[in-house]
Protein backbone atom coordinates (compact mmCIF):
# COMPACT_ATOMS: atom_id res chain seq x y z
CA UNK A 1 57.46 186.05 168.27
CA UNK A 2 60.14 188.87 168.37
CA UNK A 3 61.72 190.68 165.21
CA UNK A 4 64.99 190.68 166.99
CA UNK A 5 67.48 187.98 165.76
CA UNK A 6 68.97 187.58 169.27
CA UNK A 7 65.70 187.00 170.82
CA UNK A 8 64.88 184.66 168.28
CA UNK A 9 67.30 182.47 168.84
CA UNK A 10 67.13 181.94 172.57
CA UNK A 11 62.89 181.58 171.60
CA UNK A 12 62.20 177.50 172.35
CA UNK A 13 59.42 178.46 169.42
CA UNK A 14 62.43 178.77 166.79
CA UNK A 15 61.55 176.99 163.85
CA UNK A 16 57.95 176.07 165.10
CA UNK A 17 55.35 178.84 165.76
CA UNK A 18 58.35 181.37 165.57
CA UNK A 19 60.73 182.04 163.00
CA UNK A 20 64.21 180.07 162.80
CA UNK A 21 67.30 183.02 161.68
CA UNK A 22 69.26 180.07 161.30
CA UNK A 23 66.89 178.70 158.65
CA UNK A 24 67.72 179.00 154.82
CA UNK A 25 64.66 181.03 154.23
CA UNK A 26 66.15 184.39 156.38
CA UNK A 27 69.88 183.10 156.52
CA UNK A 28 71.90 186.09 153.88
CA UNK A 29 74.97 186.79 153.06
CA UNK A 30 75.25 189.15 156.15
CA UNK A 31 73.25 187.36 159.08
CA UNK A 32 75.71 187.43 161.77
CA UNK A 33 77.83 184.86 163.71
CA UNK A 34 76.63 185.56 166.98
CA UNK A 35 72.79 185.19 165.84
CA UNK A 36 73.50 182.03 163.80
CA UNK A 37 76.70 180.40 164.18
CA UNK A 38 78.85 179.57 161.09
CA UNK A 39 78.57 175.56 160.21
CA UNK A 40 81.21 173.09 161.59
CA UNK A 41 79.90 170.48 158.81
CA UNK A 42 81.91 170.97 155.23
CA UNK A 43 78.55 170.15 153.73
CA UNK A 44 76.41 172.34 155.86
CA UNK A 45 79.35 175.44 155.41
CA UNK A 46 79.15 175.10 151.59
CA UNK A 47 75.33 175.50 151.53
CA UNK A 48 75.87 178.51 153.93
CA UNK A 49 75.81 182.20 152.06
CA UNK A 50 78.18 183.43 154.32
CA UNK A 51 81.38 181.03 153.24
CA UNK A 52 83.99 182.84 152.46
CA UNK A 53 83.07 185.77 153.98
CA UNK A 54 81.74 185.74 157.56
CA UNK A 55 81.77 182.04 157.47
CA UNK A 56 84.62 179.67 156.09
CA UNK A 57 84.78 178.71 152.92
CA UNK A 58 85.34 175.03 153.30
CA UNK A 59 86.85 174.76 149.57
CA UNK A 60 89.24 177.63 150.43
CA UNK A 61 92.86 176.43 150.06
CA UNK A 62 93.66 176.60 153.85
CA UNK A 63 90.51 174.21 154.72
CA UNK A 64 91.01 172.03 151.42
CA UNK A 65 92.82 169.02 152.07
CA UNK A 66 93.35 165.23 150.26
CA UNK A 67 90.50 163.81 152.21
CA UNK A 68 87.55 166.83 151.31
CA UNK A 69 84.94 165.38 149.34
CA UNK A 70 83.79 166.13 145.72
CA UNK A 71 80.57 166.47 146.53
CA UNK A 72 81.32 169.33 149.12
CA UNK A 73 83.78 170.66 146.93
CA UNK A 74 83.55 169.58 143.02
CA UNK A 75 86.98 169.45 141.31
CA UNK A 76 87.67 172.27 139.84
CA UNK A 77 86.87 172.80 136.08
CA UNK A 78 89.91 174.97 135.25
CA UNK A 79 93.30 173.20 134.62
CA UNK A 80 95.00 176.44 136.34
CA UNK A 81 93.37 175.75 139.42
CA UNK A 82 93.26 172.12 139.24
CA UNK A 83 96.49 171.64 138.80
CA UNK A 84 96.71 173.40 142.66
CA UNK A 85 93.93 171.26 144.29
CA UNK A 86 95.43 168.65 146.95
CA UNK A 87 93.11 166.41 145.85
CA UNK A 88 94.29 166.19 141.80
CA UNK A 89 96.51 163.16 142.36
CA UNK A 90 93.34 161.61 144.86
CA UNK A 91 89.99 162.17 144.67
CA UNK A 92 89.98 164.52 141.86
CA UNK A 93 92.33 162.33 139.56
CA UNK A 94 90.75 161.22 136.41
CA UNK A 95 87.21 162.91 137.59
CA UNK A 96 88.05 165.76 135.21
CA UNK A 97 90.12 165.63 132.19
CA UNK A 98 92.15 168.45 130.06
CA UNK A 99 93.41 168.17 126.77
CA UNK A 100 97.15 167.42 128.37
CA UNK A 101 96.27 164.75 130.98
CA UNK A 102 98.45 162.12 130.04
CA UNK A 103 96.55 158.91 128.97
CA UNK A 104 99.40 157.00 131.36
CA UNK A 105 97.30 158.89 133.95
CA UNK A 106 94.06 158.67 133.02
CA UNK A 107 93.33 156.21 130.20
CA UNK A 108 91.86 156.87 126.98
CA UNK A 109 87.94 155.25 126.92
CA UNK A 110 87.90 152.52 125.01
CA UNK A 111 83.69 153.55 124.19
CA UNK A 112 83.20 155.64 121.61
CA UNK A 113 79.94 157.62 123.36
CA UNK A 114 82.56 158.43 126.10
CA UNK A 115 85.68 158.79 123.97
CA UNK A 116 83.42 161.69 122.02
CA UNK A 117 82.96 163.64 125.33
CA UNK A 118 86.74 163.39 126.55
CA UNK A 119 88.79 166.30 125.16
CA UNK A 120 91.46 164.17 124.18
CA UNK A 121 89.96 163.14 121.49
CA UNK A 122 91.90 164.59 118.41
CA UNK A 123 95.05 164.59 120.21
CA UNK A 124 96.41 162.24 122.95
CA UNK A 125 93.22 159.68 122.49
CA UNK A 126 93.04 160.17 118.83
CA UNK A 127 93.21 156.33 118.16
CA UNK A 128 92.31 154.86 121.06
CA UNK A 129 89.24 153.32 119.00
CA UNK A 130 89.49 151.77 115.45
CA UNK A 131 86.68 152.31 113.62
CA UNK A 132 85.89 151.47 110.03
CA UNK A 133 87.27 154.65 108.70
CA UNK A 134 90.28 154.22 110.75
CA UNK A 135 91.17 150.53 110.37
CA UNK A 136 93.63 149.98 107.90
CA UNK A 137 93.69 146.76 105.52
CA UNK A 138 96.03 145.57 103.31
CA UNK A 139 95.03 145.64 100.05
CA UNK A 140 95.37 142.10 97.82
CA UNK A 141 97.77 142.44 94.60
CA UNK A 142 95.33 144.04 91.52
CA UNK A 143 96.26 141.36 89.68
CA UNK A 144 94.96 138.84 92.07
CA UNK A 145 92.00 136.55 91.44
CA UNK A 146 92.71 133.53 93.78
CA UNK A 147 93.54 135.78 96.58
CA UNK A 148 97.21 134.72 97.07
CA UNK A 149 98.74 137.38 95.20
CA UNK A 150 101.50 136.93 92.91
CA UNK A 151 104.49 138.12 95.60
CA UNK A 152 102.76 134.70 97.16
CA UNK A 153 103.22 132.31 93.75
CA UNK A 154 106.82 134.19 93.21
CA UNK A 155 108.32 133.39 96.63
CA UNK A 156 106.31 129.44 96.51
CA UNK A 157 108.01 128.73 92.58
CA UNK A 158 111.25 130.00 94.56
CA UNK A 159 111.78 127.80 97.06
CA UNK A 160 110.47 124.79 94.84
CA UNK A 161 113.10 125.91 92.18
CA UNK A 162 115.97 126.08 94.90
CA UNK A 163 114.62 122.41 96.61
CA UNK A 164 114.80 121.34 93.45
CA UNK A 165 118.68 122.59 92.97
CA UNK A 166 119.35 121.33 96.58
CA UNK A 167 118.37 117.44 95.52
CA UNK A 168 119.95 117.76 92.17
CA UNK A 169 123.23 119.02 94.16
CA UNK A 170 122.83 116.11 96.70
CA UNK A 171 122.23 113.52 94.16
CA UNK A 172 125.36 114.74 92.10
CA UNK A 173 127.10 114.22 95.67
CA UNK A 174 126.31 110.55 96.23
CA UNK A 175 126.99 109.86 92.64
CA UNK A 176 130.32 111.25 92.52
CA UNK A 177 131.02 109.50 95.87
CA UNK A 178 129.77 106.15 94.95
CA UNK A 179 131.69 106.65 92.18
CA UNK A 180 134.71 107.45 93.70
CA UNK A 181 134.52 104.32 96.05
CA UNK A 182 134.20 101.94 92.83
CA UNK A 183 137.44 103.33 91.65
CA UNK A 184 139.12 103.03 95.09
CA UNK A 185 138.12 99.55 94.78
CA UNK A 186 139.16 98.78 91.19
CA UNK A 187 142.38 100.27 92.01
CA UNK A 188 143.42 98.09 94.99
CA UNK A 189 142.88 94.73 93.53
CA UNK A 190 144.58 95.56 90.45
């Protein structure tokens, strides 16, 4: 086997008897182009450690696009740098969240195990779960023992009291009417 990288790769022994240059155990930062060709796969080109330098970097803004994967190119972690990713509004949306990521955009969990992990919690998705030590009750009246309270008796002895002036009222009514009649009456036959 030769020690020359541009024998090597023209050697049908390459990655047999002979050594690949192309494989991962001798590829470098500074194996060149013309003994092992940069990647045309995103996912080969990211594993390569010449991206970015002799190689493409394939999550470089000018080869980033909507469609490039998260698993060739995670989303980035930084809100500065998210915020210029083509893929924030696709592929990226909702995959990581900042403190300012409007819940109308990504919604609050509704678990608390995941709810502790998003950093909205003590701000935007500060109630997005009642707990106990959240949940507000109304308290009964202190005075209450039958659990109706006594706002409850008051506004129940109210109404009865004003049904009660309602049918007195009506009753007066049909008296004074009937009444009324009797002395029509009386009046015309005299």
């Amino acid at each position: 086997c030769s020690a020359t990288p541009i024998i090597q790769i023209l050697d049908p022994r390459k990655g047999g008897i002979c050594p690949d240059p192309c494989s991962s155990a001798l590829l470098n930062s500074s194996t060149y182009i013309y003994i092992c060709p940069c990647q045309t796969d995103p996912a080969q080109q990211i594993l390569d450690p010449r991206k970015g330098g002799l190689c493409p970097d394939p999550c470089s803004s000018q080869l980033l696009n909507q469609s490039t994967s998260i698993e060739v190119c995670p989303c980035p972690l930084k809100q500065a740098d998210f915020d210029k990713d083509k893929r924030k509004d696709g592929l990226c949306k909702c995959q990581v969240i900042f403190e300012s990521t409007p819940k109308e955009t990504c919604k609050c969990p509704s678990d608390q195990a995941e709810l502790d992990q998003d950093p909205r919690k003590y701000g935007i998705c500060k109630s997005a779960i009642v707990t106990q030590d959240v949940y507000y009750a109304p308290k009964p009246d202190e005075d209450d023992q039958s659990g109706l309270g006594w706002r409850k008796i008051l506004l129940i002895v109210m109404l009865a009291v004003g049904g009660v002036i309602i049918i007195t009222v009506l009753i007066a009514i049909v008296t004074l009417s009937q009444k009324r009649n009797r002395y029509k009456l009386e009046s015309t036959i005299d």
